[in-house]
PDB file of N, CA and C in Angstrom:
ATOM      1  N   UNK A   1     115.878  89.308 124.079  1.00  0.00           N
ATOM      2  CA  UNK A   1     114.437  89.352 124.251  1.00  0.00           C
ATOM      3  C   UNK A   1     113.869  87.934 124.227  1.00  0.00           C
ATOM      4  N   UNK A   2     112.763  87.999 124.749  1.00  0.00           N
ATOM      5  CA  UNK A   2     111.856  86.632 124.672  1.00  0.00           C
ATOM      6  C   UNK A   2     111.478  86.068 123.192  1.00  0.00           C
ATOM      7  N   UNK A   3     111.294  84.937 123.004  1.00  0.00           N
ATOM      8  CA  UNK A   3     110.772  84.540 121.721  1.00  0.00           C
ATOM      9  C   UNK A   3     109.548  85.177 121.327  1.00  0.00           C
ATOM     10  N   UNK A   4     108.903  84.951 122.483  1.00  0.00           N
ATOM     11  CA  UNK A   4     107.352  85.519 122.135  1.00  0.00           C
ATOM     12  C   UNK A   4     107.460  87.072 122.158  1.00  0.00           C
ATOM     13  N   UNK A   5     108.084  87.345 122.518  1.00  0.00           N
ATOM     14  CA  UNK A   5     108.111  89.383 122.316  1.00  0.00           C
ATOM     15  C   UNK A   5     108.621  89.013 121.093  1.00  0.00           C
ATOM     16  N   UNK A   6     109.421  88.740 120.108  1.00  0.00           N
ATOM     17  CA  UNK A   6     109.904  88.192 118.731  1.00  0.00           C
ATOM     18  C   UNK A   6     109.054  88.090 117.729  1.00  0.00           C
ATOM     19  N   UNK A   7     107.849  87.224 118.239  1.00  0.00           N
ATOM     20  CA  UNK A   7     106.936  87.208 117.118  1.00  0.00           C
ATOM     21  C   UNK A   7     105.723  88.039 117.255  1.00  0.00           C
ATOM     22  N   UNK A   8     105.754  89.057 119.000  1.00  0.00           N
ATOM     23  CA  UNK A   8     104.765  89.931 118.392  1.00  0.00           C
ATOM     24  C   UNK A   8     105.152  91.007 117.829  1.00  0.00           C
ATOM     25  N   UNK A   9     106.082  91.568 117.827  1.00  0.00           N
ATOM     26  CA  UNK A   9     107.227  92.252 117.143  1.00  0.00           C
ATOM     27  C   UNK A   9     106.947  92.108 115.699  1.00  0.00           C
ATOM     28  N   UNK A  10     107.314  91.254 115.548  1.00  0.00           N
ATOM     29  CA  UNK A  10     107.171  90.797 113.883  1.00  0.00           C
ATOM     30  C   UNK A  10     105.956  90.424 113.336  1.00  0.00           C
ATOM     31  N   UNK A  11     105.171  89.825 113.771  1.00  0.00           N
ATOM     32  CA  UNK A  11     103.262  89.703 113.907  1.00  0.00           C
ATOM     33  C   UNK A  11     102.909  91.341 113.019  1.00  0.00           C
ATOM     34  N   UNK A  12     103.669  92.062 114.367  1.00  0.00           N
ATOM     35  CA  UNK A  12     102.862  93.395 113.809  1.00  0.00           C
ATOM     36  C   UNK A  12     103.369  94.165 113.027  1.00  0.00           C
ATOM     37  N   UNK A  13     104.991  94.210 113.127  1.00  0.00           N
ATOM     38  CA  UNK A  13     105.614  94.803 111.974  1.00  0.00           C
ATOM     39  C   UNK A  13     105.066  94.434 110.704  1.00  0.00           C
ATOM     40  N   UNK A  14     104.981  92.916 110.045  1.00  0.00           N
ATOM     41  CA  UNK A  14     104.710  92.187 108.913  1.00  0.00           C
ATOM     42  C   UNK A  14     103.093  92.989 108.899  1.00  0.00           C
ATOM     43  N   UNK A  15     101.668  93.135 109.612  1.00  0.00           N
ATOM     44  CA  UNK A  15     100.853  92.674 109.508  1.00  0.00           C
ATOM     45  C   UNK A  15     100.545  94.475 109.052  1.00  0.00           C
ATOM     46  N   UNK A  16     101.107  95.783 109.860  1.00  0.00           N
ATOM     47  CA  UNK A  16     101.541  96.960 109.331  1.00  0.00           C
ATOM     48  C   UNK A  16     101.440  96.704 108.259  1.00  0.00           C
ATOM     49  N   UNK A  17     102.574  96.469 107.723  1.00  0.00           N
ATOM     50  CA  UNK A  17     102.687  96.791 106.538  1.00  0.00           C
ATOM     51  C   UNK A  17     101.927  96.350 105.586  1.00  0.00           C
ATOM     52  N   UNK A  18     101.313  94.625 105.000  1.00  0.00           N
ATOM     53  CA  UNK A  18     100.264  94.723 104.945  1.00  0.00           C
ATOM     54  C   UNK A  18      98.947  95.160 104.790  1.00  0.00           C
ATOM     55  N   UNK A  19      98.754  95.862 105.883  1.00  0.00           N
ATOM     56  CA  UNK A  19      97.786  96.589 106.086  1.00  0.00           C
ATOM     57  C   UNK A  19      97.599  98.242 105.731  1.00  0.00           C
ATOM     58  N   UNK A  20      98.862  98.150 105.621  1.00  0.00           N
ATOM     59  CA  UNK A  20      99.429 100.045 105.023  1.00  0.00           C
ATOM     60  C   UNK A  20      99.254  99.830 103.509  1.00  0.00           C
ATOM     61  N   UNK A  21      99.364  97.995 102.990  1.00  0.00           N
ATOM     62  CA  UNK A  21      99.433  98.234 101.171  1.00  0.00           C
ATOM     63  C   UNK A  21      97.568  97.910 101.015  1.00  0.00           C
ATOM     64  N   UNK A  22      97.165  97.153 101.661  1.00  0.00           N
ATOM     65  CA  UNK A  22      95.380  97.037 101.225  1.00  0.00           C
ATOM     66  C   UNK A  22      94.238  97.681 102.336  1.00  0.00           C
ATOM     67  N   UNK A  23      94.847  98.384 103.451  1.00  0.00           N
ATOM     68  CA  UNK A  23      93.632  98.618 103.995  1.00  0.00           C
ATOM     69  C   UNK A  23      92.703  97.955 104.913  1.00  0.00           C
ATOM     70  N   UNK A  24      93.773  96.808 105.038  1.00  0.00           N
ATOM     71  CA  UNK A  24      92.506  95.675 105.625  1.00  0.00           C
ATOM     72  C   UNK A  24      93.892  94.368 106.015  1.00  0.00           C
ATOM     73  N   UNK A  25      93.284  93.638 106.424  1.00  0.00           N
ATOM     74  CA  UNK A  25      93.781  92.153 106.774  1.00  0.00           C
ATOM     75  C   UNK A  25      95.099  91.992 108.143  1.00  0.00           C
ATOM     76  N   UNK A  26      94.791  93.436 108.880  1.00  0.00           N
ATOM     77  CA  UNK A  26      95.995  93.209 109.952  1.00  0.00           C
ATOM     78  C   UNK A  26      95.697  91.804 110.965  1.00  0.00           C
ATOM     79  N   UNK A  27      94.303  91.368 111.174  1.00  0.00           N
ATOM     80  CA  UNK A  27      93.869  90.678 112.078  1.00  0.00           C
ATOM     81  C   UNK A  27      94.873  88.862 111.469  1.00  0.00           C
ATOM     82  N   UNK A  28      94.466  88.978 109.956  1.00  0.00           N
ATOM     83  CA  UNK A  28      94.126  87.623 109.765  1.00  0.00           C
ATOM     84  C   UNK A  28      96.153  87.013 109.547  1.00  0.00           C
ATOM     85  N   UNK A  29      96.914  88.558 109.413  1.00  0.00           N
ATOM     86  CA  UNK A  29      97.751  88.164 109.302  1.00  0.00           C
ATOM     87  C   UNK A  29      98.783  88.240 110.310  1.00  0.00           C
ATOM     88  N   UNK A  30      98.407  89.217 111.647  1.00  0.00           N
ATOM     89  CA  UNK A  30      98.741  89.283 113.081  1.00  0.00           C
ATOM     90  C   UNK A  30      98.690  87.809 113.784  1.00  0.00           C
ATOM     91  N   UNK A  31      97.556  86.998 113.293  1.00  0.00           N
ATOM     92  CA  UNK A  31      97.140  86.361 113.846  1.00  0.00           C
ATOM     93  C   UNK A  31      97.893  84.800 113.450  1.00  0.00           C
ATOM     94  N   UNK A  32      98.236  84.425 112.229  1.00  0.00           N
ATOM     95  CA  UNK A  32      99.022  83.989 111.731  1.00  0.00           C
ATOM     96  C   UNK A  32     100.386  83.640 112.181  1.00  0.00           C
ATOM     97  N   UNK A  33     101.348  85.132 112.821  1.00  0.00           N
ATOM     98  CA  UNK A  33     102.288  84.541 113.591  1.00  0.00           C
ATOM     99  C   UNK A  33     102.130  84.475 114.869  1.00  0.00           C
ATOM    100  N   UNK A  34     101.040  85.285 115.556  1.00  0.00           N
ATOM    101  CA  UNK A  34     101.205  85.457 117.159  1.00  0.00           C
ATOM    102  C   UNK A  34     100.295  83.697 117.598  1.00  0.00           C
ATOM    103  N   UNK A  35      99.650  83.015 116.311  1.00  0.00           N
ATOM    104  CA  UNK A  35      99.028  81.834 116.834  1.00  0.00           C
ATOM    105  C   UNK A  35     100.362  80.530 117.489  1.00  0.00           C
ATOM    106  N   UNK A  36     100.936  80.700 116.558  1.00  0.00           N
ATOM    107  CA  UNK A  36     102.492  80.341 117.397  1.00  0.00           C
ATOM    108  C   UNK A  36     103.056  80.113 118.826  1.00  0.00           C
ATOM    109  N   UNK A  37     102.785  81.278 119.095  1.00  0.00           N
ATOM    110  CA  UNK A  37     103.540  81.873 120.012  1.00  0.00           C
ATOM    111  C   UNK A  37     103.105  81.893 121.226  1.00  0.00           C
ATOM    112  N   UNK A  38     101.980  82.450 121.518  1.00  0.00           N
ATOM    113  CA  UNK A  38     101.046  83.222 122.300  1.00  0.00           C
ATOM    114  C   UNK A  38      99.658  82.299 122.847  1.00  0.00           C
ATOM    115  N   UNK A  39      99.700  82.598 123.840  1.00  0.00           N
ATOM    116  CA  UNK A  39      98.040  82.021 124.081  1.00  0.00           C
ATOM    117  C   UNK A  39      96.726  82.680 123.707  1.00  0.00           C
ATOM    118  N   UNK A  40      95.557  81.979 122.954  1.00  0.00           N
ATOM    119  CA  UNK A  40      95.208  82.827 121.910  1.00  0.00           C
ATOM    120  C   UNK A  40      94.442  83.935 122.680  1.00  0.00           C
ATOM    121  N   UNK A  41      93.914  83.985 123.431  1.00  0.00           N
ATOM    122  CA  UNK A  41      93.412  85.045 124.660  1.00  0.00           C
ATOM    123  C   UNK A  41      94.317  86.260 124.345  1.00  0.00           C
ATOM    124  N   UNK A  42      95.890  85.795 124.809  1.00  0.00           N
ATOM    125  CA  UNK A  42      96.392  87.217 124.311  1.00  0.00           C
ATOM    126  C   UNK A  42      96.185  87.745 123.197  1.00  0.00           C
ATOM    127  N   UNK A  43      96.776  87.082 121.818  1.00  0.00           N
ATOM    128  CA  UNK A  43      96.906  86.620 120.505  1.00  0.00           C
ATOM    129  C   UNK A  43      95.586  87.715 120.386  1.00  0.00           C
ATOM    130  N   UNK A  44      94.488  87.260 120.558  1.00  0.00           N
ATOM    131  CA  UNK A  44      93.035  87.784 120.029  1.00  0.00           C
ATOM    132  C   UNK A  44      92.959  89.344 120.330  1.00  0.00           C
ATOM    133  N   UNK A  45      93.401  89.690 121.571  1.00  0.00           N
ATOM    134  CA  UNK A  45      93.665  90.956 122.585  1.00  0.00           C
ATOM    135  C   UNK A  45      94.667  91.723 121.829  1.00  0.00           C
ATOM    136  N   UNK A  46      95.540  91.371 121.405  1.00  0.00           N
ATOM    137  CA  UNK A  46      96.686  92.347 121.017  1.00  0.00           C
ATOM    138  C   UNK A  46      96.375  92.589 119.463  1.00  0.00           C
ATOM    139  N   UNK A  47      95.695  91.491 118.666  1.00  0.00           N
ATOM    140  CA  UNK A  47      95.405  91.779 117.358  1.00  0.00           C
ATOM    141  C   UNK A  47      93.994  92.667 117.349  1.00  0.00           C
ATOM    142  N   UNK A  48      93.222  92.417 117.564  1.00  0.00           N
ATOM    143  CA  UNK A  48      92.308  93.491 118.244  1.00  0.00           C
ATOM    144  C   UNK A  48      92.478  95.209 118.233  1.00  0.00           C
ATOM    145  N   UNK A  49      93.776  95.416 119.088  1.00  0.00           N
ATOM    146  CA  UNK A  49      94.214  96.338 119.299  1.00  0.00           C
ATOM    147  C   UNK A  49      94.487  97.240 118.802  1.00  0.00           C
ATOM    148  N   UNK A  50      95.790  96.086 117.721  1.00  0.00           N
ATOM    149  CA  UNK A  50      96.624  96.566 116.501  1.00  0.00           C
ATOM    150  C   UNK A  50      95.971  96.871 115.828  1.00  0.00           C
ATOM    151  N   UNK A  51      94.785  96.516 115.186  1.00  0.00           N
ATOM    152  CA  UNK A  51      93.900  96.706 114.019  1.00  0.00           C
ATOM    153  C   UNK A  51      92.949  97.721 114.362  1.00  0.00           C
ATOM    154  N   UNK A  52      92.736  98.331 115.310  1.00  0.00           N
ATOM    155  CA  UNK A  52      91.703  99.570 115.753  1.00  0.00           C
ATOM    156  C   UNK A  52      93.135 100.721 115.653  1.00  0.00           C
ATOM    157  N   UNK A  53      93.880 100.425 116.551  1.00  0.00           N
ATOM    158  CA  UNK A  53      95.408 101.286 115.872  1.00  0.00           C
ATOM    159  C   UNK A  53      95.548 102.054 114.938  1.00  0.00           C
ATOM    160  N   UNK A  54      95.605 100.529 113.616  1.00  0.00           N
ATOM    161  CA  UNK A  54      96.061 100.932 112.722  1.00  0.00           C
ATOM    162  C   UNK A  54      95.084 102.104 111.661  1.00  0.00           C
ATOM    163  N   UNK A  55      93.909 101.382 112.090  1.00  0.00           N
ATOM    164  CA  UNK A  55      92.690 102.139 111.324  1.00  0.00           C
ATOM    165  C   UNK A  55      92.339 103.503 112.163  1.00  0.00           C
ATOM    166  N   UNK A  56      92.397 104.067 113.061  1.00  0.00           N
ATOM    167  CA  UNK A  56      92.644 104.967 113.906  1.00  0.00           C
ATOM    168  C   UNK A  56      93.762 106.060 113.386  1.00  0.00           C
ATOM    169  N   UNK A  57      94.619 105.198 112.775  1.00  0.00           N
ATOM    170  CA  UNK A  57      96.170 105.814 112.502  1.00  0.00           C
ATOM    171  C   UNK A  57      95.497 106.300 111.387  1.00  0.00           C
ATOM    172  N   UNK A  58      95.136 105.784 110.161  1.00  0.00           N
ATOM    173  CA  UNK A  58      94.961 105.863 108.582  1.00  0.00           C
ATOM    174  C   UNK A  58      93.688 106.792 108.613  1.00  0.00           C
ATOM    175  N   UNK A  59      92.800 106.891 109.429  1.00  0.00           N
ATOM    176  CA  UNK A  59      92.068 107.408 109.224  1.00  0.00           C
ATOM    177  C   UNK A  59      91.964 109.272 109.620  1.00  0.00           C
ATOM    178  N   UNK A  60      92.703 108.991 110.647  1.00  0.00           N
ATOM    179  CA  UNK A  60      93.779 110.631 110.518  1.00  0.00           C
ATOM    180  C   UNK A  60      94.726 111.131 109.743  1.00  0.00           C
ATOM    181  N   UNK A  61      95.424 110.106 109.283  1.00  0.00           N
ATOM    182  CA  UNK A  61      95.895 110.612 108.338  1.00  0.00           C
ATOM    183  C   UNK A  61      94.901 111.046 106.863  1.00  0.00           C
ATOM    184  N   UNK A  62      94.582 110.690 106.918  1.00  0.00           N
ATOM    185  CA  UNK A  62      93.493 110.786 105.905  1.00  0.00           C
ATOM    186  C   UNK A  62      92.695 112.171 105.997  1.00  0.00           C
ATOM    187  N   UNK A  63      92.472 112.422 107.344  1.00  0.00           N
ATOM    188  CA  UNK A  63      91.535 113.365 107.747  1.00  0.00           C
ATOM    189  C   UNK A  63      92.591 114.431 107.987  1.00  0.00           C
ATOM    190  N   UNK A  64      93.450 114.672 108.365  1.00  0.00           N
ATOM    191  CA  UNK A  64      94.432 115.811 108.303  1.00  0.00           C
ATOM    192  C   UNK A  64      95.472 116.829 107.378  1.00  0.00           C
ATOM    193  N   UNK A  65      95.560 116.364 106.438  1.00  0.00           N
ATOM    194  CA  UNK A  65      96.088 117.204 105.222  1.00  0.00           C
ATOM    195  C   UNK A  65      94.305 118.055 105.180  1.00  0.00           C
ATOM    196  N   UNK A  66      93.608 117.710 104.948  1.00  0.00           N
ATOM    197  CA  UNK A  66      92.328 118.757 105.017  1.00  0.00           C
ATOM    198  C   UNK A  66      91.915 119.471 106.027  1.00  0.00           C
ATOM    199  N   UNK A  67      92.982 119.540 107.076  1.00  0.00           N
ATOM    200  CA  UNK A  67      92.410 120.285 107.932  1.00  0.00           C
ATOM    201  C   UNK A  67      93.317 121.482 108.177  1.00  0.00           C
ATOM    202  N   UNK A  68      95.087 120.885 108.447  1.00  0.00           N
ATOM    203  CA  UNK A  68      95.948 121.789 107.674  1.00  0.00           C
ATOM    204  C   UNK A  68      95.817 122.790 106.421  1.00  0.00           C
ATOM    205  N   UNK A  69      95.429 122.023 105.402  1.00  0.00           N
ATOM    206  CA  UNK A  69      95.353 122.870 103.680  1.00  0.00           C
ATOM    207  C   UNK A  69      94.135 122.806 103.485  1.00  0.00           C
ATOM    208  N   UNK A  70      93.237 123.751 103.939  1.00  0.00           N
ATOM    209  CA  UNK A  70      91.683 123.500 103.367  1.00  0.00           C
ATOM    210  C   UNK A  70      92.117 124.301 101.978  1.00  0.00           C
ATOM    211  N   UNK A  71      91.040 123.735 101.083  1.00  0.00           N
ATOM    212  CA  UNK A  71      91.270 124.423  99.560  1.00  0.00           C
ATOM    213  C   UNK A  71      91.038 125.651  99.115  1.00  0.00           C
ATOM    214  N   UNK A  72      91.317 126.111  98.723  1.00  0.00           N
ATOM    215  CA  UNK A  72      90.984 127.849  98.318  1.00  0.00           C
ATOM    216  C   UNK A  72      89.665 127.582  97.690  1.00  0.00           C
ATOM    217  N   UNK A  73      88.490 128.544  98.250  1.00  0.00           N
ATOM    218  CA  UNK A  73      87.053 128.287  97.590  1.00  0.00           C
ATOM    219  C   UNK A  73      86.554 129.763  97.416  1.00  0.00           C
TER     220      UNK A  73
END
């Protein structure tokens, strides 16, 4: 693979997880390795992305065990 597929790879793997332990900071730490790498046009575009993603992701999850198991009332 390319270098730069390498560090967005890892940009986002690292910035996941991260973001799976506080909730927050995929941008500042996506951004961190893809500044490297990438021209920041992309860089800005793909972190962007990742971070509507990820919060997209969490926020269904969040919202779906209650929709599966509503509570006995």
């Amino acid at each position: 693979m390319e270098a730069s597929l390498w560090i967005v790879a890892l940009g986002a793997a690292v910035a996941g997880f991260v973001q799976s332990l506080s909730g927050f900071a995929f941008g500042m730490v996506a951004m961190s390795f893809r500044a490297w790498g990438l021209d920041p046009r992309t860089a800005a575009i793909l972190t962007v992305f990742g971070a509507l993603t990820g919060q997209v992701i969490a926020m269904l999850a969040a919202s779906l065990p209650s929709v599966l198991l509503p509570s006995a009332s």
